[in-house]
C-alpha atoms as a PDB file:
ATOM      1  CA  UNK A   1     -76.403 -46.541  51.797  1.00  0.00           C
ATOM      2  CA  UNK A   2     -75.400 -50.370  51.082  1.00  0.00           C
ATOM      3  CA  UNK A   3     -73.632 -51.426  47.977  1.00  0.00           C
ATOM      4  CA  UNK A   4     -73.712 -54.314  45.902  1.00  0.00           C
ATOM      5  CA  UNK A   5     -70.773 -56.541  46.436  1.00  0.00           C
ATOM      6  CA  UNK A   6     -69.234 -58.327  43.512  1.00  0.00           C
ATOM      7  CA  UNK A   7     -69.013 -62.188  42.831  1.00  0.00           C
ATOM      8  CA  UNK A   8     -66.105 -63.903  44.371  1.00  0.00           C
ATOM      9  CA  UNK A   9     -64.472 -64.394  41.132  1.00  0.00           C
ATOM     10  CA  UNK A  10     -62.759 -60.778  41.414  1.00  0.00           C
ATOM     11  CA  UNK A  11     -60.730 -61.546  45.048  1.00  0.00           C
ATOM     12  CA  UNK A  12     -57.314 -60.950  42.886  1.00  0.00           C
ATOM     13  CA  UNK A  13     -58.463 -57.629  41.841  1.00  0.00           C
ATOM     14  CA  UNK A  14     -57.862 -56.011  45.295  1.00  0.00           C
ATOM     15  CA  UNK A  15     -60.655 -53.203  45.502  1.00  0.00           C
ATOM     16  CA  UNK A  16     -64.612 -53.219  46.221  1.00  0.00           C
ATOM     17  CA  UNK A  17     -67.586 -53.221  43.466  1.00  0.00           C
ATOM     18  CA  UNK A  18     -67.314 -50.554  40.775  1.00  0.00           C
ATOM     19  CA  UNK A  19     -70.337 -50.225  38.349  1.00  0.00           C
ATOM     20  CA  UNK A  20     -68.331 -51.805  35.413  1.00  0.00           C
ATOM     21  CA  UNK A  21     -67.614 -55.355  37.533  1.00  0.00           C
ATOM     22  CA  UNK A  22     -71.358 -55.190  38.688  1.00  0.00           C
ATOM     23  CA  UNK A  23     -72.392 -54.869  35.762  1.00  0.00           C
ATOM     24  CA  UNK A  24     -70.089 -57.906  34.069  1.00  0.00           C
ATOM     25  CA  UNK A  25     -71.708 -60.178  36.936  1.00  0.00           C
ATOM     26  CA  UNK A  26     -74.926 -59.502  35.561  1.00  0.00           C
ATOM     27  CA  UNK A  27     -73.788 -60.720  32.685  1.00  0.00           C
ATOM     28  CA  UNK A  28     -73.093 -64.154  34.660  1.00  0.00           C
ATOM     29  CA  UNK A  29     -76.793 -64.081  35.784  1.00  0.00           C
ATOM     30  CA  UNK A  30     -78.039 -63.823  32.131  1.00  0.00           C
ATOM     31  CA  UNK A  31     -76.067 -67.293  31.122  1.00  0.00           C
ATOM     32  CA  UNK A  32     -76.453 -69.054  34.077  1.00  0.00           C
ATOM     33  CA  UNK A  33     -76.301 -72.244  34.683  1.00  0.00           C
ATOM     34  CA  UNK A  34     -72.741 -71.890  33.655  1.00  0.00           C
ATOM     35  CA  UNK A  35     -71.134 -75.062  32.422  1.00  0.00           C
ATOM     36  CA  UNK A  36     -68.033 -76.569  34.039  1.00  0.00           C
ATOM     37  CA  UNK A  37     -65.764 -76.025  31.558  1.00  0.00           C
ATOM     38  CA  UNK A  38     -66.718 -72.560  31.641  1.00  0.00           C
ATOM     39  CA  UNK A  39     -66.264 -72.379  35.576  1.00  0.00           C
ATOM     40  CA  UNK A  40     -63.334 -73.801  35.067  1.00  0.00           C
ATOM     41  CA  UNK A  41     -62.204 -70.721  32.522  1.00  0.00           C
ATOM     42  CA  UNK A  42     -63.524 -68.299  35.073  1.00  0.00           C
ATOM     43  CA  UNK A  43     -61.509 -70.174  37.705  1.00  0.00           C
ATOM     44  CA  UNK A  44     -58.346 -69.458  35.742  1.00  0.00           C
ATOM     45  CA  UNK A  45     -58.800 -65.627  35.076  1.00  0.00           C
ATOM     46  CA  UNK A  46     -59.260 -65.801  39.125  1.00  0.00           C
ATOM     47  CA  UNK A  47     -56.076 -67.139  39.951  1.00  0.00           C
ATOM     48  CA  UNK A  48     -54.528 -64.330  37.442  1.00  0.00           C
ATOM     49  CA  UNK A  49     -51.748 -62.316  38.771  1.00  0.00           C
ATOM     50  CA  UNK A  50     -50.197 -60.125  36.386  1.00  0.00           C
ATOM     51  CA  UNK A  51     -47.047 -59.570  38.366  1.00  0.00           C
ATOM     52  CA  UNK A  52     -46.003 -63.177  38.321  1.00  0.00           C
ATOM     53  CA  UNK A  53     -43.069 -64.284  35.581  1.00  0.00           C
ATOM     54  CA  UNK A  54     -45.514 -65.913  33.812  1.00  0.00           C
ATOM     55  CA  UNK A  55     -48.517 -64.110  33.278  1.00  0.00           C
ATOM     56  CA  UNK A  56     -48.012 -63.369  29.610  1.00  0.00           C
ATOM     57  CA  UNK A  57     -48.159 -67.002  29.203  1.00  0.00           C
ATOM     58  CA  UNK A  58     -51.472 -67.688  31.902  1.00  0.00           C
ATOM     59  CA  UNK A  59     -53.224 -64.893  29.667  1.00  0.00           C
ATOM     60  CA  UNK A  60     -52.106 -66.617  26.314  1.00  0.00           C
ATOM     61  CA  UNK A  61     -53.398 -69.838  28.044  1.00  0.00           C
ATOM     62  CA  UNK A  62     -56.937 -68.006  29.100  1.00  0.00           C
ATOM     63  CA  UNK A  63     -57.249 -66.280  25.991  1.00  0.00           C
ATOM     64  CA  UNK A  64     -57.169 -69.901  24.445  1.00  0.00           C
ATOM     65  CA  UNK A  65     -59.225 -71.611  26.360  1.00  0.00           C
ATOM     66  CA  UNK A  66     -61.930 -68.595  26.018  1.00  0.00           C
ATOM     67  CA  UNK A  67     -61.692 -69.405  22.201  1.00  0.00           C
ATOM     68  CA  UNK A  68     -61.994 -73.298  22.517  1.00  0.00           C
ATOM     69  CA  UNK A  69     -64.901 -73.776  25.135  1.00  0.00           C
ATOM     70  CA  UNK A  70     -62.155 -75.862  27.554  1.00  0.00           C
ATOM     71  CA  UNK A  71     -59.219 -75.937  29.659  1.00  0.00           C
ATOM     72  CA  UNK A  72     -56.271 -78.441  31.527  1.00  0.00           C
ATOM     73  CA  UNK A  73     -54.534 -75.432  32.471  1.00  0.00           C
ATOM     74  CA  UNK A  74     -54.373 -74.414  36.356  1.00  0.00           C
ATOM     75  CA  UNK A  75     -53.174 -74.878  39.642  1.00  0.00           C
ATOM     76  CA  UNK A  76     -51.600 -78.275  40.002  1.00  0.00           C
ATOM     77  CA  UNK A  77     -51.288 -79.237  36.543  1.00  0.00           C
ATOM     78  CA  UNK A  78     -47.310 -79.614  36.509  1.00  0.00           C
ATOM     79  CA  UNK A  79     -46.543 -82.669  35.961  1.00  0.00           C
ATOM     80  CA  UNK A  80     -45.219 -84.947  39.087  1.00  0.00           C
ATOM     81  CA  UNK A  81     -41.532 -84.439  39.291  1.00  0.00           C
ATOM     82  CA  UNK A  82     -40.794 -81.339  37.130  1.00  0.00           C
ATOM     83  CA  UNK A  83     -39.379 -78.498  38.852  1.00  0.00           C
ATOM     84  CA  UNK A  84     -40.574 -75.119  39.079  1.00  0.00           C
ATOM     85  CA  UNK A  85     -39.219 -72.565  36.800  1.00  0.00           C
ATOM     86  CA  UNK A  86     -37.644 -70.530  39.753  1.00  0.00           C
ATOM     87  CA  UNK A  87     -36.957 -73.700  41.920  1.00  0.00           C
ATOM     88  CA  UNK A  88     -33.474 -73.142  40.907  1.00  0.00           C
ATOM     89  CA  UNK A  89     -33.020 -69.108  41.095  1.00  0.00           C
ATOM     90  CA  UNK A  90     -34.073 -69.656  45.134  1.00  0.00           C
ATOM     91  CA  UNK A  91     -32.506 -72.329  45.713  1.00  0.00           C
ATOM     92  CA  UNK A  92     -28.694 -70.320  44.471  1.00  0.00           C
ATOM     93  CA  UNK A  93     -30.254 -67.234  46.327  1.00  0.00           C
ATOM     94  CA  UNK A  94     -30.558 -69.458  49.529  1.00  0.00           C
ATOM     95  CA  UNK A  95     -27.453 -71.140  48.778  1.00  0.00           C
ATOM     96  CA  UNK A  96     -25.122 -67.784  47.861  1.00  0.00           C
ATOM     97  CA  UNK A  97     -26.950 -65.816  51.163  1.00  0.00           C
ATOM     98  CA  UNK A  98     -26.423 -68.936  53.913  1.00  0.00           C
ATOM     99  CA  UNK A  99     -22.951 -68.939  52.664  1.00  0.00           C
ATOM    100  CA  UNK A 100     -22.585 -65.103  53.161  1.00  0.00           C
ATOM    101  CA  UNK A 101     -23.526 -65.816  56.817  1.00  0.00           C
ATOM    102  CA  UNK A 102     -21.168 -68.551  57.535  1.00  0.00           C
ATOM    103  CA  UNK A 103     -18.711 -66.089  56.712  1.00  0.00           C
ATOM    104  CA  UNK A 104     -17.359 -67.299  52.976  1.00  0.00           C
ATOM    105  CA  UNK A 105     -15.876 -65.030  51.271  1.00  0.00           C
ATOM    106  CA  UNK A 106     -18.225 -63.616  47.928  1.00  0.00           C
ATOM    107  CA  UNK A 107     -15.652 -64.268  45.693  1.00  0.00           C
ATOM    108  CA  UNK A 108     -15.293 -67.812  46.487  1.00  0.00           C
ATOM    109  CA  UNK A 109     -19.226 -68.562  46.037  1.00  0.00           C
ATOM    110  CA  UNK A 110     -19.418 -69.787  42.520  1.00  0.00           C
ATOM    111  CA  UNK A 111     -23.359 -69.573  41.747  1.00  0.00           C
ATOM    112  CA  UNK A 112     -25.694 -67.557  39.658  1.00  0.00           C
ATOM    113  CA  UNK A 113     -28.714 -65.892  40.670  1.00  0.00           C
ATOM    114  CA  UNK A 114     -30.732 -66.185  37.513  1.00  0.00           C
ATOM    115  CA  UNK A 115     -28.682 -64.787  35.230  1.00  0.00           C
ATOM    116  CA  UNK A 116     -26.462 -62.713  37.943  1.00  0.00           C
ATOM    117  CA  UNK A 117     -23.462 -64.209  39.979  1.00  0.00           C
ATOM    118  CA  UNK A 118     -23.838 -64.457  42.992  1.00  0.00           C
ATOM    119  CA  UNK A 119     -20.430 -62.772  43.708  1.00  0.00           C
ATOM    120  CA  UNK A 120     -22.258 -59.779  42.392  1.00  0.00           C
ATOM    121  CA  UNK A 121     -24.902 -59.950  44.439  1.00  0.00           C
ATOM    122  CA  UNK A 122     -23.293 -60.279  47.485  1.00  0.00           C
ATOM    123  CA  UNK A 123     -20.733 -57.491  46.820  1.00  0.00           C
ATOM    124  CA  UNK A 124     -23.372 -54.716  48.079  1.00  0.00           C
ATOM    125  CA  UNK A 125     -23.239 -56.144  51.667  1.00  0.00           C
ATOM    126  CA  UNK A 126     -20.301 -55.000  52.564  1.00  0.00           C
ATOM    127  CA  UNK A 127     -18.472 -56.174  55.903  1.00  0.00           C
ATOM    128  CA  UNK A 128     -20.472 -58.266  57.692  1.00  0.00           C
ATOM    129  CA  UNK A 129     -22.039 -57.171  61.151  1.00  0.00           C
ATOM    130  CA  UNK A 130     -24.402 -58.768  63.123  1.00  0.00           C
ATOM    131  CA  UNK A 131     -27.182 -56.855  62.273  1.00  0.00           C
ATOM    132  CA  UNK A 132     -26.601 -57.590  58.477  1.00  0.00           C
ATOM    133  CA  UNK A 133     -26.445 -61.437  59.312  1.00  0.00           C
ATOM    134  CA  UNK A 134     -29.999 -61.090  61.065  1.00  0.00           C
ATOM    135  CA  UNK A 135     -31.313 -59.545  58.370  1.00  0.00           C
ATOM    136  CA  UNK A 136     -29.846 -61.578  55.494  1.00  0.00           C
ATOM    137  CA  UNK A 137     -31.419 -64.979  57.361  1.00  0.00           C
ATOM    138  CA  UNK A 138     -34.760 -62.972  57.422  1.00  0.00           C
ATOM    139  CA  UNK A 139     -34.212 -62.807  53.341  1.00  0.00           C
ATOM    140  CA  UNK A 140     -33.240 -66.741  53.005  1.00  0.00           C
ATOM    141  CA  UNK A 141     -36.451 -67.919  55.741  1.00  0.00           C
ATOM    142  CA  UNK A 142     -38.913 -65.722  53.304  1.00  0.00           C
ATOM    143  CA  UNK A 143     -37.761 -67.339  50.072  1.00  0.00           C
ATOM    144  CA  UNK A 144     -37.510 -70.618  51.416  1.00  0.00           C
ATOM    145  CA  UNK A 145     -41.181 -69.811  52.733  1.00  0.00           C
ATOM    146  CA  UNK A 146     -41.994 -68.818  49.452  1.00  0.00           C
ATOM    147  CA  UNK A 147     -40.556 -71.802  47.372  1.00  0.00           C
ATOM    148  CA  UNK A 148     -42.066 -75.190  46.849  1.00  0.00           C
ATOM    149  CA  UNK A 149     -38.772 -77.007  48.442  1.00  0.00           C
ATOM    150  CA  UNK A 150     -38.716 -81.278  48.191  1.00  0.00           C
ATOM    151  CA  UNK A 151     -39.415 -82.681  51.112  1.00  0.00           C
ATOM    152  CA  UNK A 152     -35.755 -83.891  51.478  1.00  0.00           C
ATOM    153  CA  UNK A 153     -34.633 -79.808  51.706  1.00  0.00           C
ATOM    154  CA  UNK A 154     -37.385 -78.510  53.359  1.00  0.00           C
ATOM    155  CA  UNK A 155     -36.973 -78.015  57.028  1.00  0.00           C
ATOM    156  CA  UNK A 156     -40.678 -78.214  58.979  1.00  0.00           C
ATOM    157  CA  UNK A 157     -39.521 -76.232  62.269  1.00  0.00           C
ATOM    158  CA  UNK A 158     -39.238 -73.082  59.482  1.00  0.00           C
ATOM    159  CA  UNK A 159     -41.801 -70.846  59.218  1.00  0.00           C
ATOM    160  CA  UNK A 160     -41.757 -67.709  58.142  1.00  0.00           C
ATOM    161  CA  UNK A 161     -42.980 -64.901  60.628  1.00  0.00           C
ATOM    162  CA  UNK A 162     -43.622 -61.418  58.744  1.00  0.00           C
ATOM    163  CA  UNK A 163     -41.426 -58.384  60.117  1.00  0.00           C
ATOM    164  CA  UNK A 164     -43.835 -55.717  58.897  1.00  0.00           C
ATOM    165  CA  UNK A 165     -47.507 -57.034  60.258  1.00  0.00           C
ATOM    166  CA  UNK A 166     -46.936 -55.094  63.169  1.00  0.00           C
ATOM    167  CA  UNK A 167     -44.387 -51.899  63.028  1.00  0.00           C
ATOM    168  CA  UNK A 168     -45.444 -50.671  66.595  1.00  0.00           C
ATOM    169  CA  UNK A 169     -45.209 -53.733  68.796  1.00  0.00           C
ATOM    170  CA  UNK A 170     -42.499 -56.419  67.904  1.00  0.00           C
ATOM    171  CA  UNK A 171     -43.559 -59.811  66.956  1.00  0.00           C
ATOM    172  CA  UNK A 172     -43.103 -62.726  69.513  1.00  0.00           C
ATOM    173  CA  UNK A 173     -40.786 -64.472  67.048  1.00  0.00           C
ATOM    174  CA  UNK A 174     -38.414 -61.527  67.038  1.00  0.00           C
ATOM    175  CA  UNK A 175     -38.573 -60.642  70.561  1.00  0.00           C
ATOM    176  CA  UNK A 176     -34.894 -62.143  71.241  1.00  0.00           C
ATOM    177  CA  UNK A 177     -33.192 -60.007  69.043  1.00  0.00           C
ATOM    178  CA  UNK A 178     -36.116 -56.777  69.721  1.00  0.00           C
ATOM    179  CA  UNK A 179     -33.219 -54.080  68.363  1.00  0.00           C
ATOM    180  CA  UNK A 180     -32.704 -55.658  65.005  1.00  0.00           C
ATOM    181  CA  UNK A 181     -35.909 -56.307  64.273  1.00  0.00           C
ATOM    182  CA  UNK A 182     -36.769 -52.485  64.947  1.00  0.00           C
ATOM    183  CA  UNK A 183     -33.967 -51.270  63.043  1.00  0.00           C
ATOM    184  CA  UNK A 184     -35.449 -53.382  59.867  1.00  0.00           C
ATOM    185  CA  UNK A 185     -38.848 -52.195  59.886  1.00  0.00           C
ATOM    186  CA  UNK A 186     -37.486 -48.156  61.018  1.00  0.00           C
ATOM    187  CA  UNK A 187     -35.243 -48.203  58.153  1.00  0.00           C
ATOM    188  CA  UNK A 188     -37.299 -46.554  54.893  1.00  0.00           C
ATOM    189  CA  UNK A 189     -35.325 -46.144  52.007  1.00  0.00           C
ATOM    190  CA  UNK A 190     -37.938 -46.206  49.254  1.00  0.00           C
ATOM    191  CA  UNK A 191     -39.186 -43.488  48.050  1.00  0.00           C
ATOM    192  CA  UNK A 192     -41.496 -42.967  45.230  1.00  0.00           C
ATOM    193  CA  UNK A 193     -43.192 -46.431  45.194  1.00  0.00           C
ATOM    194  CA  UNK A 194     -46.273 -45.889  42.909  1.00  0.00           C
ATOM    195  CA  UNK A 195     -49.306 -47.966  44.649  1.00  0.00           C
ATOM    196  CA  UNK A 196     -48.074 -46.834  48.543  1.00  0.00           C
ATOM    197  CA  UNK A 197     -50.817 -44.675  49.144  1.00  0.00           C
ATOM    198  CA  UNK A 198     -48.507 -42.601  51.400  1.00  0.00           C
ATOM    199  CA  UNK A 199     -47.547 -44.464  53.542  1.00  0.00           C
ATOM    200  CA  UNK A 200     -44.243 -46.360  54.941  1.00  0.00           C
ATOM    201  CA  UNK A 201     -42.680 -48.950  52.745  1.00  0.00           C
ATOM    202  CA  UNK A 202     -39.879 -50.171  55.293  1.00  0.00           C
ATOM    203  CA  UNK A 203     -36.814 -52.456  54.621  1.00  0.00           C
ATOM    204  CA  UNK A 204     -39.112 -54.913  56.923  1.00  0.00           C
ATOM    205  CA  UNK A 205     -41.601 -54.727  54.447  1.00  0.00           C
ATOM    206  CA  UNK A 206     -39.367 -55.035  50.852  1.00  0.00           C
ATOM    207  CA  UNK A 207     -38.389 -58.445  52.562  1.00  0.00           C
ATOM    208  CA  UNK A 208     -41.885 -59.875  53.568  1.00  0.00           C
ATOM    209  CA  UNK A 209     -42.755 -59.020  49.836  1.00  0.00           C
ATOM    210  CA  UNK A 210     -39.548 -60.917  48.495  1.00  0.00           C
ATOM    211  CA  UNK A 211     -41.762 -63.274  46.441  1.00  0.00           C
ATOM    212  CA  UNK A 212     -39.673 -65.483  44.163  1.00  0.00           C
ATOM    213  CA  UNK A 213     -42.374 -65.472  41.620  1.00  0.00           C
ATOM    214  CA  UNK A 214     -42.674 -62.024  40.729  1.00  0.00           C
ATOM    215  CA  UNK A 215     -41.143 -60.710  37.487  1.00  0.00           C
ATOM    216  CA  UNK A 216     -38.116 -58.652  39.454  1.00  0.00           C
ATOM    217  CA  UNK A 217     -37.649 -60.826  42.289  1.00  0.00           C
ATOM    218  CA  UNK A 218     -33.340 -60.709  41.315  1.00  0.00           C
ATOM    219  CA  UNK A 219     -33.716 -57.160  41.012  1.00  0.00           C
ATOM    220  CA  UNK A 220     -35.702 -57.036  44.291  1.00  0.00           C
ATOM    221  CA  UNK A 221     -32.982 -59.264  46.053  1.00  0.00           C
ATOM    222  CA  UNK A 222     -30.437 -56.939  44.780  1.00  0.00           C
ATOM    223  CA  UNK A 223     -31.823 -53.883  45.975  1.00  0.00           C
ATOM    224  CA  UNK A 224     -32.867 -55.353  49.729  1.00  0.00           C
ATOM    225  CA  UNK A 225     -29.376 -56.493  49.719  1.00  0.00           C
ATOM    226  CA  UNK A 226     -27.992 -53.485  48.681  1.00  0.00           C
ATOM    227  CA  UNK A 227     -30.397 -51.828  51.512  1.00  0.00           C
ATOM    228  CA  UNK A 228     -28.624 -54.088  54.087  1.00  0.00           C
ATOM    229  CA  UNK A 229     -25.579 -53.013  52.995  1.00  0.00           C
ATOM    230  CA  UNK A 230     -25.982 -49.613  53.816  1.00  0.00           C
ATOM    231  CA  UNK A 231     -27.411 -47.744  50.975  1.00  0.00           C
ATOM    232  CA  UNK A 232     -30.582 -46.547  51.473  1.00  0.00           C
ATOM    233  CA  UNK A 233     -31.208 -44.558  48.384  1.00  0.00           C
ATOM    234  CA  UNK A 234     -30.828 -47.731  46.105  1.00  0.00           C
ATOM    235  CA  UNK A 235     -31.138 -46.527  42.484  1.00  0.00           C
ATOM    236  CA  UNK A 236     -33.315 -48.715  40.898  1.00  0.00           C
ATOM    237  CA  UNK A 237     -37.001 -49.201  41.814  1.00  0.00           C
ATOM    238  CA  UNK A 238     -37.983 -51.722  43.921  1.00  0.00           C
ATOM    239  CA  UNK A 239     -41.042 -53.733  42.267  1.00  0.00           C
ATOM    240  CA  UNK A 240     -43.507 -55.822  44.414  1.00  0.00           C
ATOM    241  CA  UNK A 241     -47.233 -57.136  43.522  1.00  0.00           C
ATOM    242  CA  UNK A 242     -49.396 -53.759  44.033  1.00  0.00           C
ATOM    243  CA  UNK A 243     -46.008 -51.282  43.717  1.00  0.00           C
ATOM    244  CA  UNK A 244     -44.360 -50.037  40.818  1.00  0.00           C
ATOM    245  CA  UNK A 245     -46.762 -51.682  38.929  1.00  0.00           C
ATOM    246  CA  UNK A 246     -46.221 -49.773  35.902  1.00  0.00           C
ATOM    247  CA  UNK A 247     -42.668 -51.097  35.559  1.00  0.00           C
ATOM    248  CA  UNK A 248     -44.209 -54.594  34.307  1.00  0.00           C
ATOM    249  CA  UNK A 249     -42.384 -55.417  31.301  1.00  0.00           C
ATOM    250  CA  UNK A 250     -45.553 -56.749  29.793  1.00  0.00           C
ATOM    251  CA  UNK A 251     -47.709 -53.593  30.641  1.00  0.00           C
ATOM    252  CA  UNK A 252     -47.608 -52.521  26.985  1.00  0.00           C
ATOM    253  CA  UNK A 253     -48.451 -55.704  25.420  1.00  0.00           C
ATOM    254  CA  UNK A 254     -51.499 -56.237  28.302  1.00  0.00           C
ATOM    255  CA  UNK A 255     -52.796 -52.944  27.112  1.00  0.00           C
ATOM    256  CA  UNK A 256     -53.325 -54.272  23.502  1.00  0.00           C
ATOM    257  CA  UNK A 257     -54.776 -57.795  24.476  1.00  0.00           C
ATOM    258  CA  UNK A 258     -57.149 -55.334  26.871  1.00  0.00           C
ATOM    259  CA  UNK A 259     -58.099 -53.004  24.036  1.00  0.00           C
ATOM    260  CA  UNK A 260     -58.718 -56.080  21.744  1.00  0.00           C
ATOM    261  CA  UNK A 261     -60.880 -57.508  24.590  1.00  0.00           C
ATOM    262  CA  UNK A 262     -62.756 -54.470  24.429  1.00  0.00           C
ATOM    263  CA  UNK A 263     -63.538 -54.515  20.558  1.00  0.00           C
ATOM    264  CA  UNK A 264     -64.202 -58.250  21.301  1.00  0.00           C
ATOM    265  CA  UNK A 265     -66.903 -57.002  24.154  1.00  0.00           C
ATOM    266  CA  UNK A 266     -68.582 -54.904  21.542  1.00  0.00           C
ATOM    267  CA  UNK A 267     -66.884 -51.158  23.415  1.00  0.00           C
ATOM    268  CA  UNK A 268     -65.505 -48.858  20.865  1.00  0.00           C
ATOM    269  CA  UNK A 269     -62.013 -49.040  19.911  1.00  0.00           C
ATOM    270  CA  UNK A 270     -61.127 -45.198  20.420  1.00  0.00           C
ATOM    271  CA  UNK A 271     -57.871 -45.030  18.998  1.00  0.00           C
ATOM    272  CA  UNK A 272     -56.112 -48.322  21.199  1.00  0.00           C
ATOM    273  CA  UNK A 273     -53.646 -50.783  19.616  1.00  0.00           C
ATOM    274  CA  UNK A 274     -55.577 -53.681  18.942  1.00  0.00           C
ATOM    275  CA  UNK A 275     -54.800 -57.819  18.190  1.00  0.00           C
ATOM    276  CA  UNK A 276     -56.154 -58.873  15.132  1.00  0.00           C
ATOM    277  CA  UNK A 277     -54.587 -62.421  15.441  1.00  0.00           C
ATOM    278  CA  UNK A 278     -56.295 -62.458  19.364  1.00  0.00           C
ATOM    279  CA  UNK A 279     -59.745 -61.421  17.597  1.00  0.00           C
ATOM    280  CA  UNK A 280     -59.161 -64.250  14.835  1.00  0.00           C
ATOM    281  CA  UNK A 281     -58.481 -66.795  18.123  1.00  0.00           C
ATOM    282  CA  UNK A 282     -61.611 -65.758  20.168  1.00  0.00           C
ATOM    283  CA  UNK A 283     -63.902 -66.413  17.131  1.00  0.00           C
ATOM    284  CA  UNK A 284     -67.907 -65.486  16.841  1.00  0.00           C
ATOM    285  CA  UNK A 285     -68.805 -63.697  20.176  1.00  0.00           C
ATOM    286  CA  UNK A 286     -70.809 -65.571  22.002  1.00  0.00           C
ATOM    287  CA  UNK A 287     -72.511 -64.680  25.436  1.00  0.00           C
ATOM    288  CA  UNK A 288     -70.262 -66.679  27.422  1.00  0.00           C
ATOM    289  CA  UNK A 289     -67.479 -65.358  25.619  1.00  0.00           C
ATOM    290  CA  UNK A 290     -67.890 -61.968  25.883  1.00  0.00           C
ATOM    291  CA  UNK A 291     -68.710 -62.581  29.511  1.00  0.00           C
ATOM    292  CA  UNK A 292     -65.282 -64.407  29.924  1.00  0.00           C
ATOM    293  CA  UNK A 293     -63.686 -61.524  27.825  1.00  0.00           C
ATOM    294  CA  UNK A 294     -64.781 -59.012  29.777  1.00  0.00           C
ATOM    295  CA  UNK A 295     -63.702 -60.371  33.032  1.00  0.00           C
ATOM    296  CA  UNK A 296     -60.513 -60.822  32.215  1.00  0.00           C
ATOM    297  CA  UNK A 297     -60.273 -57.470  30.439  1.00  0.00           C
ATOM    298  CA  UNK A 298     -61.134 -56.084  33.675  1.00  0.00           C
ATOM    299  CA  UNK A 299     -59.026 -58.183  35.661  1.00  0.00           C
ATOM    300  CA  UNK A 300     -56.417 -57.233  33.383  1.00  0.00           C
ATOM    301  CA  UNK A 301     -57.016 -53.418  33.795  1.00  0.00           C
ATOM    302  CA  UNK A 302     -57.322 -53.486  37.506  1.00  0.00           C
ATOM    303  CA  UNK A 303     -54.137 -55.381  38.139  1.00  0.00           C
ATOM    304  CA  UNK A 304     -52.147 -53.097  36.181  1.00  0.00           C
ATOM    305  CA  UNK A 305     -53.250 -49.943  36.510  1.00  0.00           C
ATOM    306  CA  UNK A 306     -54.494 -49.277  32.731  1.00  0.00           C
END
């Protein structure tokens, strides 16, 4: 028996049709044409990840333009010339880790990593080996892949090859040095990862996911480092987009803005922690709105696990 698929609008929501996001389509149908400020809204509630640093602020940002009718918020709407908010954490990262390999000393590395030193962050590596130094360029190639670098620092030959695509057959890339690539991706020291479904979440695998965007990425870097190091029962929880996703500092305060979507949607309160300010802000409920509310109630929902 076929199934209706959803719109496109849900590809950040990771799963297939449910009756709820069918059903919030129709919706779509029974307001279209949709104008293009609206598309524009929907656009933005798209492009929502809730494991990004900054998705309290994107959903403060949709919640807003829901309200008004209009948006300038987006994808490419920095202004020319401003840095990225973590331009700085990666580049210290890159920075404390390539001087790791060329064999300075930790203590003599005088950067922070956010708001860790770097010394600190290094200390978990231990003596160096050349296993260690494979896998520590591995970390610097993926955040460098990862991070919009200026032209003048960005080096074009660099690309990024993932160690975990593949865990049976090694990667061309990684053919010349076979042994350490297999020791990465053999080497499973996480345990407990809610989201893994049961299977295999390798060293290999914590690095490909070593996105400098995410909420925890210091507290990631830490704990691969720490991995490399030789402790494989690091004691705090490695974090990644679709693991651990209950660890989200924000969860609680998402759960509220979704339960005040709901009341906004016309669905029955039933006890949940609403936003009386967020109701105030979204105004008489319109179709459109409560089509945009919905969808990014649901978005919300899906992406963290409510």
């Amino acid at each position: 028996m076929m199934t209706e698929d959803c719109r496109a609008w849900w590809r950040n929501c990771g799963q297939e049709a449910d009756s709820e996001m069918l059903a919030i389509d129709r919706m779509e149908d029974g307001i279209a044409p949709l104008d293009p400020n609206v598309v524009k809204i929907r656009e933005l509630i798209d492009c929502l990840e809730m494991c990004h640093h900054k998705a309290e602020r994107w959903v403060s940002n949709i919640l807003e333009a829901i309200a008004t009718g209009e948006t300038s918020k987006g994808l490419g709407t920095r202004a020319p010339g401003q840095p990225h908010p973590t331009e700085l954490v990666s580049k210290n990262a890159c920075g404390a880790l390539a001087a790791w390999v060329a064999g300075r000393p930790s203590t003599s590395i005088d950067l922070t990593v956010g708001t860790v030193p770097a010394s600190r962050i290094l200390a978990c590596l231990g003596e160096r080996s050349p296993l260690k130094e494979w896998q520590v360029q591995r970390v610097i190639e993926k955040i460098r892949s990862w991070t919009d670098w200026p032209s003048s620092d960005r080096d074009p030959s660099t690309q990024y090859a993932w160690l975990s695509y593949d865990q049976d057959d090694c990667p061309d890339h990684y053919k010349e040095h076979e042994d350490f690539w297999r020791e990465t991706v053999e080497t499973i020291p996480f345990e407990g990862l809610q989201g893994l479904d049961g299977g295999d979440f390798s060293l290999g695998l914590a690095i490909d996911l070593l996105w400098t965007c995410h909420w925890n990425f210091v507290e990631n870097l830490q704990i691969v480092l720490e991995v490399i190091g030789g402790n494989h029962k690091p004691e705090k929880p490695f974090a990644a987009c679709h693991w651990n996703i209950t660890l989200s500092p924000i969860r609680a305060r998402m759960e509220v803005v979704s339960n005040t979507l709901g009341v906004f949607c016309g669905k029955s309160r039933q006890g949940g922690e609403i936003d009386n300010e967020v109701l105030s802000l979204l105004g008489e409920a319109t179709e459109v709105k409560r089509w945009l509310a919905a969808s990014l109630d649901k978005t919300i929902r899906l992406q963290l696990d409510l």
